[in-house]
Protein backbone atom coordinates (compact mmCIF):
# COMPACT_ATOMS: atom_id res chain seq x y z
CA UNK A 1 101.35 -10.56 -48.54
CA UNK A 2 100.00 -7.48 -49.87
CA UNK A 3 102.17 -5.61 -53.07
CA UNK A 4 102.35 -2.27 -51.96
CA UNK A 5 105.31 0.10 -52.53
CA UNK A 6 108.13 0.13 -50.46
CA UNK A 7 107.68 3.45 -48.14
CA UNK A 8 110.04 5.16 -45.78
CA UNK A 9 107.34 4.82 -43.05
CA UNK A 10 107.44 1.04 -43.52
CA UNK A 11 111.20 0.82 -43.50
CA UNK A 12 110.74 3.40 -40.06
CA UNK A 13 108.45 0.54 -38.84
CA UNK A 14 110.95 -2.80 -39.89
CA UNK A 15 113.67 -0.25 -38.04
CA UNK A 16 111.86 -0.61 -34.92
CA UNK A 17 110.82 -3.98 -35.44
CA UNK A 18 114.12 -5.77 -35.31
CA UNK A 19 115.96 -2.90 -33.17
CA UNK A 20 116.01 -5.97 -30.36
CA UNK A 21 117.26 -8.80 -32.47
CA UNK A 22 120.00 -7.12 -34.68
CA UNK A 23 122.81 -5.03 -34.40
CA UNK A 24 123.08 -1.02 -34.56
CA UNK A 25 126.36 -1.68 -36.50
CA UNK A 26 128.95 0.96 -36.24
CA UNK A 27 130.02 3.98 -38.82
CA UNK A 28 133.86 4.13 -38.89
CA UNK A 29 136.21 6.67 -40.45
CA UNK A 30 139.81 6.77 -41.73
CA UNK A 31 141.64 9.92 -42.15
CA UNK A 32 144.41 7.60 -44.33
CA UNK A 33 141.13 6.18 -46.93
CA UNK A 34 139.95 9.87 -46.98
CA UNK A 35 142.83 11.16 -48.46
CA UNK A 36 142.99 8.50 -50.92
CA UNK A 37 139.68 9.16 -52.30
CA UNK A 38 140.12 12.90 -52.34
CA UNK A 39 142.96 12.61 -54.06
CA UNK A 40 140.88 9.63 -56.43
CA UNK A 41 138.39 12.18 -57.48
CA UNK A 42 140.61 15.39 -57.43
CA UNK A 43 137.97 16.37 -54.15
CA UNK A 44 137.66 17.01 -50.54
CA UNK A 45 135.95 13.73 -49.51
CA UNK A 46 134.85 12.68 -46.30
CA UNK A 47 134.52 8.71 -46.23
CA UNK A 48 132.19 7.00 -43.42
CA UNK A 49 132.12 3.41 -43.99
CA UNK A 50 128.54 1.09 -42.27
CA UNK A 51 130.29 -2.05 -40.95
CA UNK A 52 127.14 -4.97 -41.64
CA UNK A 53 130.23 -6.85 -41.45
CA UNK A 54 129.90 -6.52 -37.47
CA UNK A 55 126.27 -7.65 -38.09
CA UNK A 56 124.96 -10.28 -36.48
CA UNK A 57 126.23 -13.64 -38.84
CA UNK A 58 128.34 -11.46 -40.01
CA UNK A 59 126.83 -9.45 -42.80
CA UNK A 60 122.97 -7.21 -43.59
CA UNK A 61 121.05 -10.13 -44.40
CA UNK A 62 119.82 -10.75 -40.53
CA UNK A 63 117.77 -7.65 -40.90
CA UNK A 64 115.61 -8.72 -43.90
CA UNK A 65 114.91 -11.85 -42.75
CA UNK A 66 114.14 -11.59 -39.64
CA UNK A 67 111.39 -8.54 -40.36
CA UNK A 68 110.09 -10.67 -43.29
CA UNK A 69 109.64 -13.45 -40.46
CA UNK A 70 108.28 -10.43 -37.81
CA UNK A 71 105.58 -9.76 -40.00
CA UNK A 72 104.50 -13.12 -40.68
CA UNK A 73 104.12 -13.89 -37.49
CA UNK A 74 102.21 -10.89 -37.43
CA UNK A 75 99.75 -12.33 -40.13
CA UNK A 76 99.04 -15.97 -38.87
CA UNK A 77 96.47 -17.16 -36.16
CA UNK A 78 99.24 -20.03 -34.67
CA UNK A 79 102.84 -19.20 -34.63
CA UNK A 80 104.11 -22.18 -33.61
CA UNK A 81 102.79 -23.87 -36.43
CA UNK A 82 105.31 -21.67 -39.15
CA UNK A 83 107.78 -23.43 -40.77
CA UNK A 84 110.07 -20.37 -42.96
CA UNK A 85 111.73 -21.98 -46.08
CA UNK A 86 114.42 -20.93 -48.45
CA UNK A 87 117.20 -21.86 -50.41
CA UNK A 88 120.65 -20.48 -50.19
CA UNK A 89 124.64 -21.23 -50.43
CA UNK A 90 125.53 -18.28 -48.82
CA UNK A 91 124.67 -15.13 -45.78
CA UNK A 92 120.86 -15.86 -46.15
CA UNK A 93 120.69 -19.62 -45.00
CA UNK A 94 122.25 -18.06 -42.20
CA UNK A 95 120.40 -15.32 -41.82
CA UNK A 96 117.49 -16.72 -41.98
CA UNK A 97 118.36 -19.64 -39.75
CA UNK A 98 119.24 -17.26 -37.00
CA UNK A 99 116.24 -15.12 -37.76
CA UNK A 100 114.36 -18.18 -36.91
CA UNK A 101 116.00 -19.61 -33.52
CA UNK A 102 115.35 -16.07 -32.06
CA UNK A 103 112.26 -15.74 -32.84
CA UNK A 104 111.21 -19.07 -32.01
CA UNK A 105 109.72 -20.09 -35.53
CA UNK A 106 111.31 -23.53 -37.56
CA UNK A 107 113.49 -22.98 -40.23
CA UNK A 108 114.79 -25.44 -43.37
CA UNK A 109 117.19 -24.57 -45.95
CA UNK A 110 118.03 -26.08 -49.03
CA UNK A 111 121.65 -26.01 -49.73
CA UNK A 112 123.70 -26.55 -53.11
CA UNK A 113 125.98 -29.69 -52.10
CA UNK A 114 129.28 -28.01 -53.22
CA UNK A 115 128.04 -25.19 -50.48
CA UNK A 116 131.19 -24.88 -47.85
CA UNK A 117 131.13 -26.93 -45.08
CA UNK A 118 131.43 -24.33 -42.63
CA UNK A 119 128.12 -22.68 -44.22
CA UNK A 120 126.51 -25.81 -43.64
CA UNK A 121 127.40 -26.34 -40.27
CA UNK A 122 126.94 -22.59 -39.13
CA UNK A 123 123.38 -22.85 -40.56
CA UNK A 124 122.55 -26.45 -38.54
CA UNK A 125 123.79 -24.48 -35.77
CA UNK A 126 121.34 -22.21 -35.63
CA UNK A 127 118.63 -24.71 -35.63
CA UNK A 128 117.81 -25.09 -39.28
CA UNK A 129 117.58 -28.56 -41.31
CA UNK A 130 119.31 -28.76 -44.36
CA UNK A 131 118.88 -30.29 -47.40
CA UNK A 132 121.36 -30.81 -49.90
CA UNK A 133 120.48 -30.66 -53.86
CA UNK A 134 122.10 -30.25 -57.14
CA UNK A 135 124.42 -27.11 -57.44
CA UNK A 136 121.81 -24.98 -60.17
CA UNK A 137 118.86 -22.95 -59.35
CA UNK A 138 116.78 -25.60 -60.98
CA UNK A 139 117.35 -28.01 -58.30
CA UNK A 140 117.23 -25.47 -55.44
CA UNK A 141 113.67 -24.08 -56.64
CA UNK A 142 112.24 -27.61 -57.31
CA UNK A 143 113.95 -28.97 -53.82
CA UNK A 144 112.16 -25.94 -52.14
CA UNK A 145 109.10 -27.10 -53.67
CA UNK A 146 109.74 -30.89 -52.70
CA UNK A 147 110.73 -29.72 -49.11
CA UNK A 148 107.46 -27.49 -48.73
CA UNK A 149 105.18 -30.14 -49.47
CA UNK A 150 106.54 -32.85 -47.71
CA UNK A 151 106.42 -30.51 -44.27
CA UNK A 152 102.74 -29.93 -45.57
CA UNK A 153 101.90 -33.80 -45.71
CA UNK A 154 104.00 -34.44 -42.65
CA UNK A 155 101.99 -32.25 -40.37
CA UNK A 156 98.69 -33.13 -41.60
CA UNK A 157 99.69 -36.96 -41.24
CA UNK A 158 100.19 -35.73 -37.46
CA UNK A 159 96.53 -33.88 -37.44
CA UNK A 160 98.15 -30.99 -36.88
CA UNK A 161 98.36 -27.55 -38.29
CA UNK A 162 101.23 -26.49 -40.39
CA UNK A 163 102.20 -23.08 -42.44
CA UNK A 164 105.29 -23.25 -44.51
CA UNK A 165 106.10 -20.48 -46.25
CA UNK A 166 109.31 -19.85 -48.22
CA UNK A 167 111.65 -16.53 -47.33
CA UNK A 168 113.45 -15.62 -50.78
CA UNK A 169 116.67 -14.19 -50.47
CA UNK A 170 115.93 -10.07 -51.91
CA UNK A 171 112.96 -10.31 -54.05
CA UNK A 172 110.55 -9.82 -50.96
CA UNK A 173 108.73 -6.72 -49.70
CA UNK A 174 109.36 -6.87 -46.20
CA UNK A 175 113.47 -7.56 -46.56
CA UNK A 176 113.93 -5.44 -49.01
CA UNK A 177 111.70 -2.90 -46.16
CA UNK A 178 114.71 -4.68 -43.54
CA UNK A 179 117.57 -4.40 -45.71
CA UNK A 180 116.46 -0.33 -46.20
CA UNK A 181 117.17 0.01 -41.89
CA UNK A 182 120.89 0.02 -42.93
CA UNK A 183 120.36 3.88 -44.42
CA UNK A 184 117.64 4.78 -41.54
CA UNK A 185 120.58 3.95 -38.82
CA UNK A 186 123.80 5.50 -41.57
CA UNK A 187 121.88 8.77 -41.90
CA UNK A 188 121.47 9.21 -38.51
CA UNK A 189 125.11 8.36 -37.41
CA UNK A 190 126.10 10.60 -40.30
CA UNK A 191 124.00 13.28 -38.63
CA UNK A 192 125.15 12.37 -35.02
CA UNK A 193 128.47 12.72 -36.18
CA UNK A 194 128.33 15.87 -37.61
CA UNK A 195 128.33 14.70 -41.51
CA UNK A 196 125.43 15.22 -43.19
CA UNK A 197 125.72 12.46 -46.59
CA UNK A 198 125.76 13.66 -49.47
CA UNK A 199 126.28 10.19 -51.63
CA UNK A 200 125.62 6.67 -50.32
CA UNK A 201 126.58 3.69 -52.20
CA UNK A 202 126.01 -0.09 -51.26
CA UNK A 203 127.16 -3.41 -53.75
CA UNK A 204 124.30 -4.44 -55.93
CA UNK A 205 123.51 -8.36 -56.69
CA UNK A 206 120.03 -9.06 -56.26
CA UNK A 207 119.31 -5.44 -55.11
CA UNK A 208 117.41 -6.08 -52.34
CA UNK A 209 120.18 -4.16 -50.09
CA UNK A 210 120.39 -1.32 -52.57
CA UNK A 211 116.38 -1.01 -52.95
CA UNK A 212 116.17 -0.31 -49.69
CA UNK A 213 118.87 1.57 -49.13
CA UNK A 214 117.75 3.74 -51.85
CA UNK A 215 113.88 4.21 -50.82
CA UNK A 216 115.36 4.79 -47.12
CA UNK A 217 118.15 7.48 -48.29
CA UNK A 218 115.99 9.44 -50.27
CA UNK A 219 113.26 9.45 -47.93
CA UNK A 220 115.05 10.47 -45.02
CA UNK A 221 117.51 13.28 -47.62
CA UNK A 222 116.12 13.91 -50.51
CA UNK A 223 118.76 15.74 -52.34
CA UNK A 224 121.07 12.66 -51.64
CA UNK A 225 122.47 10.91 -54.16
CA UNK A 226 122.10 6.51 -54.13
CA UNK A 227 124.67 4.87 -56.01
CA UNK A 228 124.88 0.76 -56.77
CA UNK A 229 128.28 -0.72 -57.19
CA UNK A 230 129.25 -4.01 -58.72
CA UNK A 231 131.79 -5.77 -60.35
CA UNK A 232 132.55 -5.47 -64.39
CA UNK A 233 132.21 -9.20 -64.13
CA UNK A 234 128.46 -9.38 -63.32
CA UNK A 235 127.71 -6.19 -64.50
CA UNK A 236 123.83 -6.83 -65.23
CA UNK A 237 122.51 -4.02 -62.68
CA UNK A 238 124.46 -2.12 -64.39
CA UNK A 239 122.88 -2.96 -67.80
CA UNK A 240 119.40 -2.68 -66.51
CA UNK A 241 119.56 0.39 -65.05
CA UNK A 242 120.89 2.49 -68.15
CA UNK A 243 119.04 0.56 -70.48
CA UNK A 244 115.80 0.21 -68.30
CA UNK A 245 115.48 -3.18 -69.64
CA UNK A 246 115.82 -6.11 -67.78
CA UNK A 247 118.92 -7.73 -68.24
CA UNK A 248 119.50 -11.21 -66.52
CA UNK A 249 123.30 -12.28 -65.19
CA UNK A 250 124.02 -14.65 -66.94
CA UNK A 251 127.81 -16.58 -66.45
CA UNK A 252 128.98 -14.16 -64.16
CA UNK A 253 132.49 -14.75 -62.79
CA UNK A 254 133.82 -12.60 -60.52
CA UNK A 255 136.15 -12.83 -57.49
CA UNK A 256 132.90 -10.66 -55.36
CA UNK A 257 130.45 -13.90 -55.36
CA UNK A 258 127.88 -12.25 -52.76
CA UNK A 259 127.08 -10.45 -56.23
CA UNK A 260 126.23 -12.83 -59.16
CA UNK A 261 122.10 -13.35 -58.92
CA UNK A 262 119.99 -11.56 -61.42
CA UNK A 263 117.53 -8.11 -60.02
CA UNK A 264 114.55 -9.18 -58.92
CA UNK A 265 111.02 -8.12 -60.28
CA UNK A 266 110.45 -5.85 -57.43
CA UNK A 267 113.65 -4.79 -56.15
CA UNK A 268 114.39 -4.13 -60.62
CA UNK A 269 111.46 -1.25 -60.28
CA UNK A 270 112.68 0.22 -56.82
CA UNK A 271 116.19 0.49 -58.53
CA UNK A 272 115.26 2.55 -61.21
CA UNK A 273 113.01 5.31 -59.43
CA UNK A 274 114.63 5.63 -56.47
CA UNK A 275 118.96 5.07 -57.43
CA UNK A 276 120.81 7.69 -59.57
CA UNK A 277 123.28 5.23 -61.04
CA UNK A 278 125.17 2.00 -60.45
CA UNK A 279 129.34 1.84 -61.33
CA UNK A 280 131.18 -1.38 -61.95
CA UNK A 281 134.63 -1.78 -61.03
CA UNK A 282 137.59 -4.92 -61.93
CA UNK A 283 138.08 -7.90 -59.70
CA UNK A 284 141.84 -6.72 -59.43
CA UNK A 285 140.20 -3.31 -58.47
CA UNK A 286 137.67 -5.12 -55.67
CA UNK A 287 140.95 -6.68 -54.41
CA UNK A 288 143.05 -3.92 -54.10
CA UNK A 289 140.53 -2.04 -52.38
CA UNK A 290 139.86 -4.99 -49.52
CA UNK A 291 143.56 -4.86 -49.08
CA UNK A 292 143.33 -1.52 -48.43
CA UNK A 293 140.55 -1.70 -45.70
CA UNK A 294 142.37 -4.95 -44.57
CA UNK A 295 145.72 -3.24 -43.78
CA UNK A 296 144.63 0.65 -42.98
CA UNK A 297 141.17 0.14 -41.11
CA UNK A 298 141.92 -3.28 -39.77
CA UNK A 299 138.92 -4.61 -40.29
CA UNK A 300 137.81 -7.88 -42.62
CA UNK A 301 135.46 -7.75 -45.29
CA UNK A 302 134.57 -9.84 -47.82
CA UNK A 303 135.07 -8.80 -51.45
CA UNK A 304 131.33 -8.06 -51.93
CA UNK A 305 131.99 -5.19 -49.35
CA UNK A 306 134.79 -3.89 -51.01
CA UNK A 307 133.03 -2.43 -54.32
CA UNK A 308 131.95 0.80 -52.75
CA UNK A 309 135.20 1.76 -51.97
CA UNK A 310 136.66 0.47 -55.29
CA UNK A 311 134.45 2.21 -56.94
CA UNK A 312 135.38 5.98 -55.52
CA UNK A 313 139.02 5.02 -55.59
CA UNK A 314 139.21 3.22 -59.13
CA UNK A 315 135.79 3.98 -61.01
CA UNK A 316 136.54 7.17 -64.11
CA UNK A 317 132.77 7.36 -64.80
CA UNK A 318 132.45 8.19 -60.75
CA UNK A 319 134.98 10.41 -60.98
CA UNK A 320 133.29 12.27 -63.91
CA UNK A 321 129.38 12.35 -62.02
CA UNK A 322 131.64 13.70 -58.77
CA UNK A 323 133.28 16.45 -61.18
CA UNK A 324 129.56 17.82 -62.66
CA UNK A 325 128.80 18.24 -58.66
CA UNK A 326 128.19 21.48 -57.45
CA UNK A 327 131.51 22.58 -55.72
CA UNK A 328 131.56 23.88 -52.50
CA UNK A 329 133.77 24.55 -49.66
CA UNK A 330 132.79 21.75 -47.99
CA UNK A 331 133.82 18.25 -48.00
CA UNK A 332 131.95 15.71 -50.01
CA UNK A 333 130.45 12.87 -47.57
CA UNK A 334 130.09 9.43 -48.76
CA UNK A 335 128.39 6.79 -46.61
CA UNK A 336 129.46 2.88 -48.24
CA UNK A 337 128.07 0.05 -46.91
CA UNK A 338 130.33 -2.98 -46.15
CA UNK A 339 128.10 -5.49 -45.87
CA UNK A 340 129.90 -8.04 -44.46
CA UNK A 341 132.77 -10.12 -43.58
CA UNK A 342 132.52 -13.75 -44.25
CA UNK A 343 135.56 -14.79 -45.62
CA UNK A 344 137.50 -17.79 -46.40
CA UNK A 345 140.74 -16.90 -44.88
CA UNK A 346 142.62 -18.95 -47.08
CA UNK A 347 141.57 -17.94 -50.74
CA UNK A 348 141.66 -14.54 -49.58
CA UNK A 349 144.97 -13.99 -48.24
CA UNK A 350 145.92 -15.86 -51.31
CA UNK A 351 144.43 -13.28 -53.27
CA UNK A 352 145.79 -10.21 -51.19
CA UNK A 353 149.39 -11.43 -51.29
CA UNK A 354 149.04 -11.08 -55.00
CA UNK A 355 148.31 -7.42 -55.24
């Protein structure tokens, strides 16, 4: 796959791409989480909040994998001979898995054993086989590898063709192209809706969302500002980005577990040219803010999703960038990205019913 830059006119292009096989997930608004904020950041804010969790599988990660499978099906001679690969725990088994069954392409995943049950099952149900391996990324990489091959040998056993290729989770040109459609549809609901963003921020794990997001923002407004939020608890983005020195996570713990891998060595580069700054905010803060969008929007989320909104409510240094803004009459408008809603039920009410 060629390394070329991620562009606005190729994140234009994944937008139409997978317009048929994802979601055009809605923007909502609360006049009750507005006020909050505003009165957070001593500010006139305007909150508009891009539910992924209403995504299809429930969170952002259909849209990256299925253009990353789009365009290799764009690329090879016999499509029914791909076989996509990729290991995962978590929204990109299924993702992936889903990706697959719709476009008619196989699909195996290698899964840590302690993965949930429900993951596993909601990713056979797609269609995918699963393999099970040791719990470290050591033993998912060299399963991947094992898993690869044998498909290889099995196929030419058969005398007949066979292209496996493996679909990493961020670090890959054409999701981190899908995961940018998120800010090509928020900036034009924004616009639709009558507010024009000033500031979009999304979570930040692997930054493959917040790449993206970032190249697509600032390609489509260029005077607005791309912020990455994560929690104090894996706060290597964070690290990175001031430092401009790679920084790997390293025993993260953290109550937000969408965010604990390391930047990748593409999405790492994206970050820094294209976002303005990345905020880290407390697990108890990441709680208190889901229970918020729990009890006022009525909506779930997952506690991934709920460090954008954690971070205008809770975050000083935000607070501070927000106060060297220009002022103006006008209210400040903040697109956040809630990237999805896959819960356990149980460990989170648990958690809510403690704040």
């Amino acid at each position: 796959m060629e390394e070329t830059p991620v562009m606005i006119e190729q994140i234009k292009h994944a937008a139409e791409t997978i317009r048929d096989f994802v979601h055009k997930t809605p923007v909502l608004t609360s006049a009750t989480l507005d006020g909050f904020a505003s009165q957070a950041v001593d500010r006139d804010v305007k909150l508009l909040f891009k539910c992924e969790n209403f995504q299809k599988v429930g969170a952002f990660k259909i849209r990256g994998a299925t253009y990353a499978i789009k365009r290799l099906l764009e690329t090879i001679p016999n499509p029914s001979a791909l076989t996509v690969v990729t290991h995962s725990s978590g929204n990109h088994a299924q993702a992936l898995a889903l990706a697959a069954r719709q476009l008619n392409v196989k699909c195996h995943v290698v899964m840590p054993r302690n993965a949930p049950a429900v993951k596993k099952n909601a990713v056979q149900g797609y269609g995918a086989a699963v393999t099970e391996c040791t719990p470290t990324l050591e033993a998912r990489e060299a399963t991947v590898k094992e898993v690869m091959n044998r498909l290889q040998e099995e196929a030419t056993h058969r005398g007949e063709e066979a292209l496996v290729r493996f679909v990493p989770p961020y670090d890959h040109l054409d999701v981190i192209r899908g995961q940018g459609t998120i800010a090509f549809e928020l900036v034009e609901q924004a616009d639709e809706m009558g507010t024009p963003l000033d500031i979009v921020i999304t979570p930040v794990g692997g930054g493959g969302m917040l790449s993206g997001v970032s190249v697509a923002a600032k390609g489509l407004r260029s005077n607005v500002l791309v912020f990455g939020a994560e929690p104090t608890g894996a706060s290597d983005a964070q690290a990175s980005f001031r430092s401009r020195v790679f920084h790997p996570s390293v025993q993260p713990k953290t109550i937000a577990d969408g965010l604990l891998t390391s930047l990748g060595d593409i999405t790492f580069p994206l970050i820094l040219e294209n976002v303005d700054d990345i905020f880290t905010v407390t697990d108890e803060e990441i709680a208190k803010a889901m229970k918020v969008i729990w009890e006022r929007m009525k909506i779930i989320v997952e506690p991934s999703s709920c460090v954008t909104l954690a971070v205008v409510l809770f975050s000083s240094e935000f607070k501070e960038r927000i106060a060297k803004l220009q002022s103006t009459n006008q209210s400040l408008k903040i697109g956040l990205v809630l990237s999805g809603g896959n819960v356990d039920l149980g460990s989170c009410l648990a958690l809510l019913s403690n704040i």
